[in-house]
PDB file of N, CA and C in Angstrom:
ATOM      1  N   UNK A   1     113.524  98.791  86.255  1.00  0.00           N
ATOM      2  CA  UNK A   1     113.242  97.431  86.637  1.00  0.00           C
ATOM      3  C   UNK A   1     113.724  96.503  85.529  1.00  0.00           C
ATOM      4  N   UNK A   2     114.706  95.381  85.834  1.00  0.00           N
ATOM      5  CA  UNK A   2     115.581  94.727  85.010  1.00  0.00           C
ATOM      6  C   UNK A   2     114.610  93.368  84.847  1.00  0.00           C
ATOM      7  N   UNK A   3     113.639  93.117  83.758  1.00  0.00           N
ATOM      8  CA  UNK A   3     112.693  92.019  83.846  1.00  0.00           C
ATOM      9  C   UNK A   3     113.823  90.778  83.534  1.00  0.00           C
ATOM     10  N   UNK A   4     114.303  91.167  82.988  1.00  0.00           N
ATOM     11  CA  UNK A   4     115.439  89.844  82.589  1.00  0.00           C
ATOM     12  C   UNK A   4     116.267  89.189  84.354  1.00  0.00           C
ATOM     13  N   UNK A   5     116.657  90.045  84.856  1.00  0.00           N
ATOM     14  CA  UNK A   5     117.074  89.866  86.287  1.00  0.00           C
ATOM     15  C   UNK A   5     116.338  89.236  87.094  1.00  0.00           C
ATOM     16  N   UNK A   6     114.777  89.556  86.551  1.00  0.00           N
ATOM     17  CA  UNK A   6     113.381  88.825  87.529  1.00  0.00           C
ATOM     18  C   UNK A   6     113.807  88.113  87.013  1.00  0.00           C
ATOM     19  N   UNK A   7     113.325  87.084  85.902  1.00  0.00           N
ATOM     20  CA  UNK A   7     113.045  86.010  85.231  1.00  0.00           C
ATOM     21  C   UNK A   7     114.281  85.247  85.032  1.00  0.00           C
ATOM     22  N   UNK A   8     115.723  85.892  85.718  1.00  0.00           N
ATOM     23  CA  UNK A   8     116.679  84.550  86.212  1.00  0.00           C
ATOM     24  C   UNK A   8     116.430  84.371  87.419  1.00  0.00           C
ATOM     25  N   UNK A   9     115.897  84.991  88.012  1.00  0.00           N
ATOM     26  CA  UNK A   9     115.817  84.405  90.160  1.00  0.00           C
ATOM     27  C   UNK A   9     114.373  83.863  89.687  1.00  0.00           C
ATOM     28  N   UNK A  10     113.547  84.307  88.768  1.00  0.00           N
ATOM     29  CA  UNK A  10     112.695  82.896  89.148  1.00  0.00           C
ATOM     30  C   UNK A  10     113.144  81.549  89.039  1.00  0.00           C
ATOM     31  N   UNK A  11     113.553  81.626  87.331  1.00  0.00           N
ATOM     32  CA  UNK A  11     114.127  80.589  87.349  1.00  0.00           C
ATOM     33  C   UNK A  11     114.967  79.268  88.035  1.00  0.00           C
ATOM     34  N   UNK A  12     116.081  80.311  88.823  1.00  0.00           N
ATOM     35  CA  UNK A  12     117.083  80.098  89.431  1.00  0.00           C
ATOM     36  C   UNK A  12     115.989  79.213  90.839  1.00  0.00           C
ATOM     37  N   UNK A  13     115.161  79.887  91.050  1.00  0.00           N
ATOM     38  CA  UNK A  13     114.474  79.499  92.118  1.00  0.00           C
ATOM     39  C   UNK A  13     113.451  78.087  91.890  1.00  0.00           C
ATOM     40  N   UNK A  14     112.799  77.835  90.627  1.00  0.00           N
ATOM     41  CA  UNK A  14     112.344  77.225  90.147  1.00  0.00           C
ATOM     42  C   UNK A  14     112.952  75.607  90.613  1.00  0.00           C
ATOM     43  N   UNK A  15     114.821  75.708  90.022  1.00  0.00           N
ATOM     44  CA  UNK A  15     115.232  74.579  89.888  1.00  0.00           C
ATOM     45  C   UNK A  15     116.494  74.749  91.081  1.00  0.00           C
ATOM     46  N   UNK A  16     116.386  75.037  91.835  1.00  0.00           N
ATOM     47  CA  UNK A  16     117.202  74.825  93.163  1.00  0.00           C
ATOM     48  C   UNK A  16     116.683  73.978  93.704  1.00  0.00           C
ATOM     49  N   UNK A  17     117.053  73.368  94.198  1.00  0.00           N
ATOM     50  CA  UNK A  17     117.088  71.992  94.953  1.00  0.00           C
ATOM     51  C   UNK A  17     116.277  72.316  96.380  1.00  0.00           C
ATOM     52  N   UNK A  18     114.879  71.608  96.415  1.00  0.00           N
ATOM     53  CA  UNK A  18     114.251  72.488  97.936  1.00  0.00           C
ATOM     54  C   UNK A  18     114.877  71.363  98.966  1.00  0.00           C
ATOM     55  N   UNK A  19     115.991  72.014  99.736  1.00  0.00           N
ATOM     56  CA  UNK A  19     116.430  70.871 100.657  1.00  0.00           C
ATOM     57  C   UNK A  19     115.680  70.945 102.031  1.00  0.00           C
ATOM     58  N   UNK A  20     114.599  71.835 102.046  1.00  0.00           N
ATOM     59  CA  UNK A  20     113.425  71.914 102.930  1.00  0.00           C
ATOM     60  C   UNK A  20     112.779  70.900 102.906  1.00  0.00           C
ATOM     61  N   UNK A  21     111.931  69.977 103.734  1.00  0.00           N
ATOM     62  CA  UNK A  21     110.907  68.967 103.545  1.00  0.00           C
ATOM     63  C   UNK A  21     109.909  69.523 104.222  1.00  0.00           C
ATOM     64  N   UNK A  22     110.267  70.818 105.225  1.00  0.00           N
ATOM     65  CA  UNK A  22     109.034  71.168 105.767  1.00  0.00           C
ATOM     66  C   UNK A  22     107.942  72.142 104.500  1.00  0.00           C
ATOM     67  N   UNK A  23     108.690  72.317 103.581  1.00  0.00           N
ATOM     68  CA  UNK A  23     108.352  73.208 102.645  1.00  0.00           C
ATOM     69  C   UNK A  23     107.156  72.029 101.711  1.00  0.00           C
ATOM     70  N   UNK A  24     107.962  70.639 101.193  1.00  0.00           N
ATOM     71  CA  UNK A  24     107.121  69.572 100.825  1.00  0.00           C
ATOM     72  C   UNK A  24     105.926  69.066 101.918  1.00  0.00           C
ATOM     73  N   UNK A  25     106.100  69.213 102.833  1.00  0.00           N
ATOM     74  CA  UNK A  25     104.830  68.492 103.877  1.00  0.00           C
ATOM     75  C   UNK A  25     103.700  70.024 103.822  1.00  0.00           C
ATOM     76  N   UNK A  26     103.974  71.026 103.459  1.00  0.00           N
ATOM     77  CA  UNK A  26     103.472  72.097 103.370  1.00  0.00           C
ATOM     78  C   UNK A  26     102.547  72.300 102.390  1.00  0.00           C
ATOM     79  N   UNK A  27     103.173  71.779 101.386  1.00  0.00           N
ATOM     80  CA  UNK A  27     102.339  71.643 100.087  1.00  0.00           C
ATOM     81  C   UNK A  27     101.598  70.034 100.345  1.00  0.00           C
ATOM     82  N   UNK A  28     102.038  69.326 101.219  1.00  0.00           N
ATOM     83  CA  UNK A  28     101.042  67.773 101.045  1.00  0.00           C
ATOM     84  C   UNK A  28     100.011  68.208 102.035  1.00  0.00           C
ATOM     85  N   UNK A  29     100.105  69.176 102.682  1.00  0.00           N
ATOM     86  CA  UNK A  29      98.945  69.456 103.712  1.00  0.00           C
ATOM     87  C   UNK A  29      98.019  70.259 103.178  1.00  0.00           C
ATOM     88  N   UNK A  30      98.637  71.587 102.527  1.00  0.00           N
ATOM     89  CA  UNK A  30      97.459  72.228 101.762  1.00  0.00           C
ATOM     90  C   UNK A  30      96.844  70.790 100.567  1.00  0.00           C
ATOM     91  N   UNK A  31      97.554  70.006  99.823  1.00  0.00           N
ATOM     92  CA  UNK A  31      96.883  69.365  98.553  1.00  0.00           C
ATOM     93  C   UNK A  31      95.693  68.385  99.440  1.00  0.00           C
ATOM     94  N   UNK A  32      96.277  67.576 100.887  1.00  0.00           N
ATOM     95  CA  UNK A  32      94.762  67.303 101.260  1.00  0.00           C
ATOM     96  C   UNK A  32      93.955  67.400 101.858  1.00  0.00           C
ATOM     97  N   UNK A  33      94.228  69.145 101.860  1.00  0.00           N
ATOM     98  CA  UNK A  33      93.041  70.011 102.484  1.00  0.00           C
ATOM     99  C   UNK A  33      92.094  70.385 101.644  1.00  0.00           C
ATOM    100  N   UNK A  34      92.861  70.554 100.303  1.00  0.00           N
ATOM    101  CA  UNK A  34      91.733  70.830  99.125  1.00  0.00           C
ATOM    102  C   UNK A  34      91.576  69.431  98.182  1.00  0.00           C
ATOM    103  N   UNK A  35      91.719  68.252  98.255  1.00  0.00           N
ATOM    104  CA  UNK A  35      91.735  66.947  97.202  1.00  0.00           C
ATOM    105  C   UNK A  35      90.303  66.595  97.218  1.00  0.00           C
ATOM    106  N   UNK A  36      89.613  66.208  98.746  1.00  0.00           N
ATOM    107  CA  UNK A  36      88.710  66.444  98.713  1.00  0.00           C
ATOM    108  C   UNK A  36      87.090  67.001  98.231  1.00  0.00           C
ATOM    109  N   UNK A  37      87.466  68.229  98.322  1.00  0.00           N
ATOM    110  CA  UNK A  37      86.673  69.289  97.499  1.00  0.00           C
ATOM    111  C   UNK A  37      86.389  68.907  96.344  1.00  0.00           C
ATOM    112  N   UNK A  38      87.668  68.728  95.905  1.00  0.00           N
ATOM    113  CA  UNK A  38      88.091  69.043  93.924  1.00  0.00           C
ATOM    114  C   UNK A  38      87.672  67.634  93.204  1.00  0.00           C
ATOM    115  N   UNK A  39      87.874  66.668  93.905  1.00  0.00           N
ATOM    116  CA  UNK A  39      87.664  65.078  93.455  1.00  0.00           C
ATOM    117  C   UNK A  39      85.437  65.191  93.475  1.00  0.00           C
ATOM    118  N   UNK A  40      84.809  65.171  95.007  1.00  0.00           N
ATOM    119  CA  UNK A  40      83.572  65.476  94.922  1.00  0.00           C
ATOM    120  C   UNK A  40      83.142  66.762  94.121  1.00  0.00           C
ATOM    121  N   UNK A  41      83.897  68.042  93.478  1.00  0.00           N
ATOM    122  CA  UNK A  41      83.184  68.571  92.732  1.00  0.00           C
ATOM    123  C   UNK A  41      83.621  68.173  91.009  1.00  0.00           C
ATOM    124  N   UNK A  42      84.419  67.659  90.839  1.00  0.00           N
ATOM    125  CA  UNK A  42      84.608  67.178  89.782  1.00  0.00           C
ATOM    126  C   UNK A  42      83.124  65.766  89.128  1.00  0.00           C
ATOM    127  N   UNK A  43      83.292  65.071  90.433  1.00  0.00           N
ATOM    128  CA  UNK A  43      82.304  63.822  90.011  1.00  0.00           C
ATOM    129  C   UNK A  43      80.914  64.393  89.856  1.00  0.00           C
ATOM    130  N   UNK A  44      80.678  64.820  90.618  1.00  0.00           N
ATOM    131  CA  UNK A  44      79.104  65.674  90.768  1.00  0.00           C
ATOM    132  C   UNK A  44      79.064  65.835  89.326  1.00  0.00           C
ATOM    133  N   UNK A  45      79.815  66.882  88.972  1.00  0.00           N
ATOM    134  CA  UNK A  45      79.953  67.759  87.772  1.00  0.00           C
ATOM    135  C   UNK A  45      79.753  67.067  86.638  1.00  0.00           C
ATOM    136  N   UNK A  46      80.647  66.301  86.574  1.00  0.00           N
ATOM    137  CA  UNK A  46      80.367  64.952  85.328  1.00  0.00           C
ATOM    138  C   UNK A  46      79.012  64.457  85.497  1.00  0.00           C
ATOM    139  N   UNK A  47      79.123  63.853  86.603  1.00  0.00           N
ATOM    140  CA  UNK A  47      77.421  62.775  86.718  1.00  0.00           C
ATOM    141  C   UNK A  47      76.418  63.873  86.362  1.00  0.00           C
ATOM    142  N   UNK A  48      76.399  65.192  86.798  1.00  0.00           N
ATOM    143  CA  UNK A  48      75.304  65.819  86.512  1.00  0.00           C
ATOM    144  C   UNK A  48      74.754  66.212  85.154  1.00  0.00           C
ATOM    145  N   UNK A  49      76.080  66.611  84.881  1.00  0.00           N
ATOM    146  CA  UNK A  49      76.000  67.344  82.673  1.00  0.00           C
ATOM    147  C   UNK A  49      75.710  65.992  82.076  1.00  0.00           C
ATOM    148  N   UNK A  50      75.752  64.780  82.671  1.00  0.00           N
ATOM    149  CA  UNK A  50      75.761  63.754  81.640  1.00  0.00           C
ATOM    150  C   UNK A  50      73.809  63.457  82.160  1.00  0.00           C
ATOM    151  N   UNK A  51      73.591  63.260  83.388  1.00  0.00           N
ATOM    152  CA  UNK A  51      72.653  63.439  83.219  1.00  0.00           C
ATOM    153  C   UNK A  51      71.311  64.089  82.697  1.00  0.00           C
ATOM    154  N   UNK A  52      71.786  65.390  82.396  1.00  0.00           N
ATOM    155  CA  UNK A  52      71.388  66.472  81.599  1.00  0.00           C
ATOM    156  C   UNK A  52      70.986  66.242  80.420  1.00  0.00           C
ATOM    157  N   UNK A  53      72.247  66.033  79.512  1.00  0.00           N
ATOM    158  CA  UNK A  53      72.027  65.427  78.703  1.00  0.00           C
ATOM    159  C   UNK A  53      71.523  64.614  78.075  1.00  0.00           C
ATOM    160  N   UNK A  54      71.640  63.322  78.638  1.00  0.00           N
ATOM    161  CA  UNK A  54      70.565  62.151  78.609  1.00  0.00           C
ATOM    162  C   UNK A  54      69.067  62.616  79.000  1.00  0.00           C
ATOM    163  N   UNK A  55      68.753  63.823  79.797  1.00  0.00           N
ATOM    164  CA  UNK A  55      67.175  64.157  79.807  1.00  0.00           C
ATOM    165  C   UNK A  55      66.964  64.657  78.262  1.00  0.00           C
ATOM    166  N   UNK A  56      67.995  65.638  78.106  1.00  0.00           N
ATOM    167  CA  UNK A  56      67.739  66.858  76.910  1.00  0.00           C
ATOM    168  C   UNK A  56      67.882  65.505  75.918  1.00  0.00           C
ATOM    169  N   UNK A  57      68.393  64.571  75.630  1.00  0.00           N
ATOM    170  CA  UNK A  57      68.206  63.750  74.251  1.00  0.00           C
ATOM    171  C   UNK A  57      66.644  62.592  74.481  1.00  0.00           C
ATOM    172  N   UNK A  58      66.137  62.516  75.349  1.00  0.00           N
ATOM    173  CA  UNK A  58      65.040  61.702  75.872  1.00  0.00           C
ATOM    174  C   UNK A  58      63.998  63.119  76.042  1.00  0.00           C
ATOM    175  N   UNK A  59      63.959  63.632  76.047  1.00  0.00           N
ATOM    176  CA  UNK A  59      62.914  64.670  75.333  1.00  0.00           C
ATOM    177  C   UNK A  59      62.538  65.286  74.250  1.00  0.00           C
ATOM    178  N   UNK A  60      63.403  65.240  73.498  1.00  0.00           N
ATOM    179  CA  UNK A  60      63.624  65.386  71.562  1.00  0.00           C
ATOM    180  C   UNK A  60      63.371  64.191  71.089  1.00  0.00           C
ATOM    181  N   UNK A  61      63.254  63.112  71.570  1.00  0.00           N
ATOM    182  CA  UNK A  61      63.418  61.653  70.962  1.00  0.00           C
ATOM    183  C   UNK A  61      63.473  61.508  69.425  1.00  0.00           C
ATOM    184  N   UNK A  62      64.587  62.420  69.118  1.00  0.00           N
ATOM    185  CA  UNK A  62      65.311  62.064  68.106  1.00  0.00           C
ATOM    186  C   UNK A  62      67.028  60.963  68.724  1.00  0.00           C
ATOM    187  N   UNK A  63      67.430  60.965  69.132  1.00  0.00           N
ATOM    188  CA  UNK A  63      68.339  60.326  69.467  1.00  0.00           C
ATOM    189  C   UNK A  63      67.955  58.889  70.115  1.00  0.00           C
ATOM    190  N   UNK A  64      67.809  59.144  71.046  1.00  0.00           N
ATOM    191  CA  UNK A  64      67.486  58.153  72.352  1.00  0.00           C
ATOM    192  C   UNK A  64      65.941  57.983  72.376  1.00  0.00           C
ATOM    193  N   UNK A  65      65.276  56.840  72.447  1.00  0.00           N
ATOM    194  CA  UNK A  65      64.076  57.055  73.251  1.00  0.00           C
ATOM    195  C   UNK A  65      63.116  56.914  71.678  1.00  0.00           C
ATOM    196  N   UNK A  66      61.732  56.663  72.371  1.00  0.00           N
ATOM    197  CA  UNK A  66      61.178  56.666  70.897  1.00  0.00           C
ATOM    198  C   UNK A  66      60.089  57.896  70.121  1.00  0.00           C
ATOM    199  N   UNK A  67      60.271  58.871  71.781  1.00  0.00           N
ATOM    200  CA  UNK A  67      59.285  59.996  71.170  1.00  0.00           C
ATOM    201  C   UNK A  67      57.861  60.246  71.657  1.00  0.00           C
ATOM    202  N   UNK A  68      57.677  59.375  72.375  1.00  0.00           N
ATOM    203  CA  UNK A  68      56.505  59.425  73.191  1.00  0.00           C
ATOM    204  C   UNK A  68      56.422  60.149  73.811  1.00  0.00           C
ATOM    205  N   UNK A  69      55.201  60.569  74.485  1.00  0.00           N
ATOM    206  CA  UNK A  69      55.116  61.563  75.570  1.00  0.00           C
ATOM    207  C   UNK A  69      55.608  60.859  77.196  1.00  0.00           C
ATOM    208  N   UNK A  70      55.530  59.691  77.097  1.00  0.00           N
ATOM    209  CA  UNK A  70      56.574  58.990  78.607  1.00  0.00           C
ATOM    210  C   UNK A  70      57.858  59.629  78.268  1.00  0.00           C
ATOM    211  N   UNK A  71      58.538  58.954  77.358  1.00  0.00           N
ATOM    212  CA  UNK A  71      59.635  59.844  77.249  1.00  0.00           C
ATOM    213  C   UNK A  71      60.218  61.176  77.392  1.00  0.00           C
ATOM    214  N   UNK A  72      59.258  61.970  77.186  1.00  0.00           N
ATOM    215  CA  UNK A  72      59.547  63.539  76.588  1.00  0.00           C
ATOM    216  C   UNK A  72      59.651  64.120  78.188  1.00  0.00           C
ATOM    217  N   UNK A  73      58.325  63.115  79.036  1.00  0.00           N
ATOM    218  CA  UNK A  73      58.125  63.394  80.315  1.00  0.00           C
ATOM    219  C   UNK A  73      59.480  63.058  81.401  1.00  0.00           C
ATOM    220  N   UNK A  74      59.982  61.826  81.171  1.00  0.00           N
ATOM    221  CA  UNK A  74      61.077  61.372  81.810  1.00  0.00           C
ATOM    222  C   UNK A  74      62.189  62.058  81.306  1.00  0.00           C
ATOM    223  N   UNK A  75      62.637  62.646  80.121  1.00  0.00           N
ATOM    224  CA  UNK A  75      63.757  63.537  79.229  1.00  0.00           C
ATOM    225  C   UNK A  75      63.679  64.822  80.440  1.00  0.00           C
ATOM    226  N   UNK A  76      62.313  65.421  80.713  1.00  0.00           N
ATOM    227  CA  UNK A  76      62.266  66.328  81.041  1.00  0.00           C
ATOM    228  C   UNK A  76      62.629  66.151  82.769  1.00  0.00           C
ATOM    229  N   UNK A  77      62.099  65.270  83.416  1.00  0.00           N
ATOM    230  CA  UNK A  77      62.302  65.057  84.628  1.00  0.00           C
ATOM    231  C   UNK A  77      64.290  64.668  84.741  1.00  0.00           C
ATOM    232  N   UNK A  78      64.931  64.013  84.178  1.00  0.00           N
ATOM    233  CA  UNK A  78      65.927  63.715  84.250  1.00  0.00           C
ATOM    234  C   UNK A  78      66.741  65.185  83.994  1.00  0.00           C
ATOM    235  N   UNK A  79      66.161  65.994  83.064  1.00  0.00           N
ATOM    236  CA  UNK A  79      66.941  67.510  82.920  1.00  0.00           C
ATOM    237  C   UNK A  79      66.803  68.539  84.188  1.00  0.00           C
ATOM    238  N   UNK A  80      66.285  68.499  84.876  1.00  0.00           N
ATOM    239  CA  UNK A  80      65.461  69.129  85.664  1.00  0.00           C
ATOM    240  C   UNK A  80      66.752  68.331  86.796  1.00  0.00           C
ATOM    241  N   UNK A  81      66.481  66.884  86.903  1.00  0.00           N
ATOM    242  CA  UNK A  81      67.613  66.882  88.261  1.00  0.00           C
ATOM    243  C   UNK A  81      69.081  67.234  87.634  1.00  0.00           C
ATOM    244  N   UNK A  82      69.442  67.017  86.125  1.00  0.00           N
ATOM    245  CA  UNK A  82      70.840  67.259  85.796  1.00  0.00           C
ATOM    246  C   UNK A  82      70.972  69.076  86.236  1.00  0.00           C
ATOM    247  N   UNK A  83      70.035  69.481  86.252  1.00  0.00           N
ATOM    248  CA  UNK A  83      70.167  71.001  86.195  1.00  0.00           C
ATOM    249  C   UNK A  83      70.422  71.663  87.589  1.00  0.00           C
ATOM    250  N   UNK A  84      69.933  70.646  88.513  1.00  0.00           N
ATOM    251  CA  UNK A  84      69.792  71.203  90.191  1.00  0.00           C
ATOM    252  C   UNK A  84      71.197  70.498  90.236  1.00  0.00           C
ATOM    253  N   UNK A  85      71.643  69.338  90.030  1.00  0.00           N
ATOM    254  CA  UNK A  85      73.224  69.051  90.561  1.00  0.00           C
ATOM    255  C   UNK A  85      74.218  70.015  90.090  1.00  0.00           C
ATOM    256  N   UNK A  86      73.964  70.423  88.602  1.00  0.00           N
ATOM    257  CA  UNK A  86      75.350  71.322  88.370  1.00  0.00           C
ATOM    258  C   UNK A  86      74.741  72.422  89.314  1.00  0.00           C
ATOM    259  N   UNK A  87      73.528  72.732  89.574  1.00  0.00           N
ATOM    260  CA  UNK A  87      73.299  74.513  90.538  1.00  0.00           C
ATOM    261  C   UNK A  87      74.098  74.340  91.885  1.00  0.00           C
ATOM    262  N   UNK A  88      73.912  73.018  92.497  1.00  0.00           N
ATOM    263  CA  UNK A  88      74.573  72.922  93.532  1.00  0.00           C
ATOM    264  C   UNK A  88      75.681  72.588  93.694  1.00  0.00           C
ATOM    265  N   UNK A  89      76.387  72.187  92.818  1.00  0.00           N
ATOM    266  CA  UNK A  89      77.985  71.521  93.014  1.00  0.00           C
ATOM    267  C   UNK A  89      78.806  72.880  92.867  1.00  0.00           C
ATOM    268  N   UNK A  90      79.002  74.366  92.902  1.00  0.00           N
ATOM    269  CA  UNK A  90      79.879  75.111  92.892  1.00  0.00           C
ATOM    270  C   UNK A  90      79.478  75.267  95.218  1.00  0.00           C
ATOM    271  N   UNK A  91      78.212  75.338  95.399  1.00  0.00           N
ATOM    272  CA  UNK A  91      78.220  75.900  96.617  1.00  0.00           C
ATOM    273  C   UNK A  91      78.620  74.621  97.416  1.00  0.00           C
ATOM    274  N   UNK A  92      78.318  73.239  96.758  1.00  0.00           N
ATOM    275  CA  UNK A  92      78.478  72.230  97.758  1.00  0.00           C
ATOM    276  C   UNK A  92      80.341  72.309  97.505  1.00  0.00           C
ATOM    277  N   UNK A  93      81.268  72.802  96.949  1.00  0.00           N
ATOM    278  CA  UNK A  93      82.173  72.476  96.584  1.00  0.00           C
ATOM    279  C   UNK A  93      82.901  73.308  97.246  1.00  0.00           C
ATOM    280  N   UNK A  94      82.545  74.892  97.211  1.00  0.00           N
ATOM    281  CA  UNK A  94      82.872  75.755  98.624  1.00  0.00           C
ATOM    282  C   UNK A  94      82.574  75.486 100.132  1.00  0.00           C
ATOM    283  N   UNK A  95      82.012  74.572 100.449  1.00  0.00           N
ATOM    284  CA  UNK A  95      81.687  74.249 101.899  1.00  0.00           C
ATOM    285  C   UNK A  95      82.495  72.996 101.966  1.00  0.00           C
ATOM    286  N   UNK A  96      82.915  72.499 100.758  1.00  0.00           N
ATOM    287  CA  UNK A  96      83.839  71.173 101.339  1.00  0.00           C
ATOM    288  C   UNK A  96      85.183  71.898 101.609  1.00  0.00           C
ATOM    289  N   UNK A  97      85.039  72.615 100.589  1.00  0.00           N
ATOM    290  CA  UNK A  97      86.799  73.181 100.868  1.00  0.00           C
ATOM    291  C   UNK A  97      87.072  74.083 102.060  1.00  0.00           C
ATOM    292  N   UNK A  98      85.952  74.457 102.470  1.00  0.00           N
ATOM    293  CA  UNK A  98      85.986  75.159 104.038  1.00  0.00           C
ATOM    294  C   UNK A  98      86.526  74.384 105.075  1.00  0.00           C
ATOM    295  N   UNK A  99      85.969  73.477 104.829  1.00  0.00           N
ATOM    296  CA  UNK A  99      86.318  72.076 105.720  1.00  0.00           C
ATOM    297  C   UNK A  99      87.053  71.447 105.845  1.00  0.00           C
ATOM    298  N   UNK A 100      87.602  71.569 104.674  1.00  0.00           N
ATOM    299  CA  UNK A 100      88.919  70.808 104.113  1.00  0.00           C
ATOM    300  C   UNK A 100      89.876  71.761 104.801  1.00  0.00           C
ATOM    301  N   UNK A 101      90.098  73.393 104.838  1.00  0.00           N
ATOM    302  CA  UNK A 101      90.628  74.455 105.178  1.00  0.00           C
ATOM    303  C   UNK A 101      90.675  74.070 106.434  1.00  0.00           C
ATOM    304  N   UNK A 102      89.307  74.557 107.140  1.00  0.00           N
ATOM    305  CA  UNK A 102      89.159  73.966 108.917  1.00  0.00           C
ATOM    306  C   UNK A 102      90.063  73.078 109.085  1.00  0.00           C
ATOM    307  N   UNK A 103      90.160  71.993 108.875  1.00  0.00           N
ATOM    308  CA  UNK A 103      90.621  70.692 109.450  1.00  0.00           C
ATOM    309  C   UNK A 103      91.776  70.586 109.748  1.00  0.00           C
ATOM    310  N   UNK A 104      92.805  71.311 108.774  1.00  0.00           N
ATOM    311  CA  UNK A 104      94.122  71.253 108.890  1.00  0.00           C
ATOM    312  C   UNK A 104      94.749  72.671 108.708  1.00  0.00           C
ATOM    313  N   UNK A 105      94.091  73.982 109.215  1.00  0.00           N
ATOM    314  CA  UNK A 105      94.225  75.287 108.987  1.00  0.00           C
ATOM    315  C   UNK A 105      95.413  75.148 110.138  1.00  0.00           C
ATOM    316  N   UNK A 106      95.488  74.289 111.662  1.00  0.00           N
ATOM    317  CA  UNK A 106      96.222  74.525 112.840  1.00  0.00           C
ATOM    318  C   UNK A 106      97.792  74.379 112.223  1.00  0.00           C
ATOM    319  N   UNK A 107      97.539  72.826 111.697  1.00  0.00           N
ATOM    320  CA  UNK A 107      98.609  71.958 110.914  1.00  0.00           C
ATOM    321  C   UNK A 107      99.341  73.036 110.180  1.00  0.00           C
ATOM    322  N   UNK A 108      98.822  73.860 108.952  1.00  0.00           N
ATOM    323  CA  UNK A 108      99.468  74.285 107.972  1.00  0.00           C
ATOM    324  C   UNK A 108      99.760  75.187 108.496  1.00  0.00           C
ATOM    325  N   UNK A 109      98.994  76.288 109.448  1.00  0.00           N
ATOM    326  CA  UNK A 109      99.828  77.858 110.096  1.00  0.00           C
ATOM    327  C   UNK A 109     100.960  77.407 110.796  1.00  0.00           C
ATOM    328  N   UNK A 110     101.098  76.227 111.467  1.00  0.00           N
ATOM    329  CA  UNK A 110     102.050  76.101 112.584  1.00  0.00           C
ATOM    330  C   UNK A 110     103.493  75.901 111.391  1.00  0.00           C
ATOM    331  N   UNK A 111     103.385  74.821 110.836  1.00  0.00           N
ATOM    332  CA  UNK A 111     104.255  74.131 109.705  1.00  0.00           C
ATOM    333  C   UNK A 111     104.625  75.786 108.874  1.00  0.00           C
ATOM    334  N   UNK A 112     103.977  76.575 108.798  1.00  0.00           N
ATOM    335  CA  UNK A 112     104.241  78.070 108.138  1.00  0.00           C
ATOM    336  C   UNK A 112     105.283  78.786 108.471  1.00  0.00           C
ATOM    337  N   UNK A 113     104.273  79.117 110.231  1.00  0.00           N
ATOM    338  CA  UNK A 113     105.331  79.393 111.459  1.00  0.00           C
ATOM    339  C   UNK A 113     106.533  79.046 111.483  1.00  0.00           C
ATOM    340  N   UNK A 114     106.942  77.831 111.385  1.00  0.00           N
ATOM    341  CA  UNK A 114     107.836  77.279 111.333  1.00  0.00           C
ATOM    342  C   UNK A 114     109.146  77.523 110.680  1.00  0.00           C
ATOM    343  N   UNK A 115     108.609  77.573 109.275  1.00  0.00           N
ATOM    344  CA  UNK A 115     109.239  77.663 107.598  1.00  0.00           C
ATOM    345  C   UNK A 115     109.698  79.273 107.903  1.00  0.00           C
ATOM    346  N   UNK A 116     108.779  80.022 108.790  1.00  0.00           N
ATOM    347  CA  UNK A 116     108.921  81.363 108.035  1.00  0.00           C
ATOM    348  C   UNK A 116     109.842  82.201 109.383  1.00  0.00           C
ATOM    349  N   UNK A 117     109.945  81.082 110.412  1.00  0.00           N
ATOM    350  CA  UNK A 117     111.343  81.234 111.435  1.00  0.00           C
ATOM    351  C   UNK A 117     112.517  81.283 110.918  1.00  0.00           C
ATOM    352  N   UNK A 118     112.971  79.949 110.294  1.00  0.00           N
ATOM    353  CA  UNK A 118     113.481  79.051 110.066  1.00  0.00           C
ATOM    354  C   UNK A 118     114.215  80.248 109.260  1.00  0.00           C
ATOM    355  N   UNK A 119     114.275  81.275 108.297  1.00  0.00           N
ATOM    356  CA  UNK A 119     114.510  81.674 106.941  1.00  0.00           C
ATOM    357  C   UNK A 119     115.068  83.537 107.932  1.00  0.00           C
TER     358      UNK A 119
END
């Protein structure tokens, strides 16, 4: 097996000119079948660790906050929801992308079909 021989047809393949567009609408159909997903599990994700955080520094009230037991109480309540959003944003993030899949699964097999005539 000539790895050097692979790694010119990738290449070669890499930068050939795709004079396909069904090949580009192929890839714009899978990207917003999954954009969806990836944009709502991204935000979740952020809003949640930051919320987290802000509990976990409002319960030490060394940082934030002045140390009270309101505080330590609200530090703790705010960690507690930062902790259930990151638990749920991997499963809520697989059911979007299901959906995302569903929606345009007809679109992308047919457009496949197509490509994989065509060749």
């Amino acid at each position: 097996m000539n790895t050097d021989k692979i790694y010119a047809e990738q290449m070669a393949n890499e930068y050939a000119p795709k004079d396909t567009t069904k090949v580009v609408a192929l890839r714009k159909l899978d990207c917003k079948a999954k954009l969806p997903a990836q944009i709502a599990a991204y935000s979740i994700g952020i809003v949640s660790a930051l919320v987290l955080g802000l509990g976990m520094c409002l319960s030490m009230g060394v940082v934030i906050g002045t140390g009270t037991a309101f505080m330590s109480v609200l530090g703790i309540v705010l960690g507690v929801i930062g902790i259930v959003g990151v638990s749920v944003n991997y499963p809520l993030y697989k059911k979007l992308l299901a959906a995302g899949k569903q929606k345009y699964a007809y679109e992308i097999m047919e457009l496949a079909k197509e490509i994989n005539n065509q060749e």
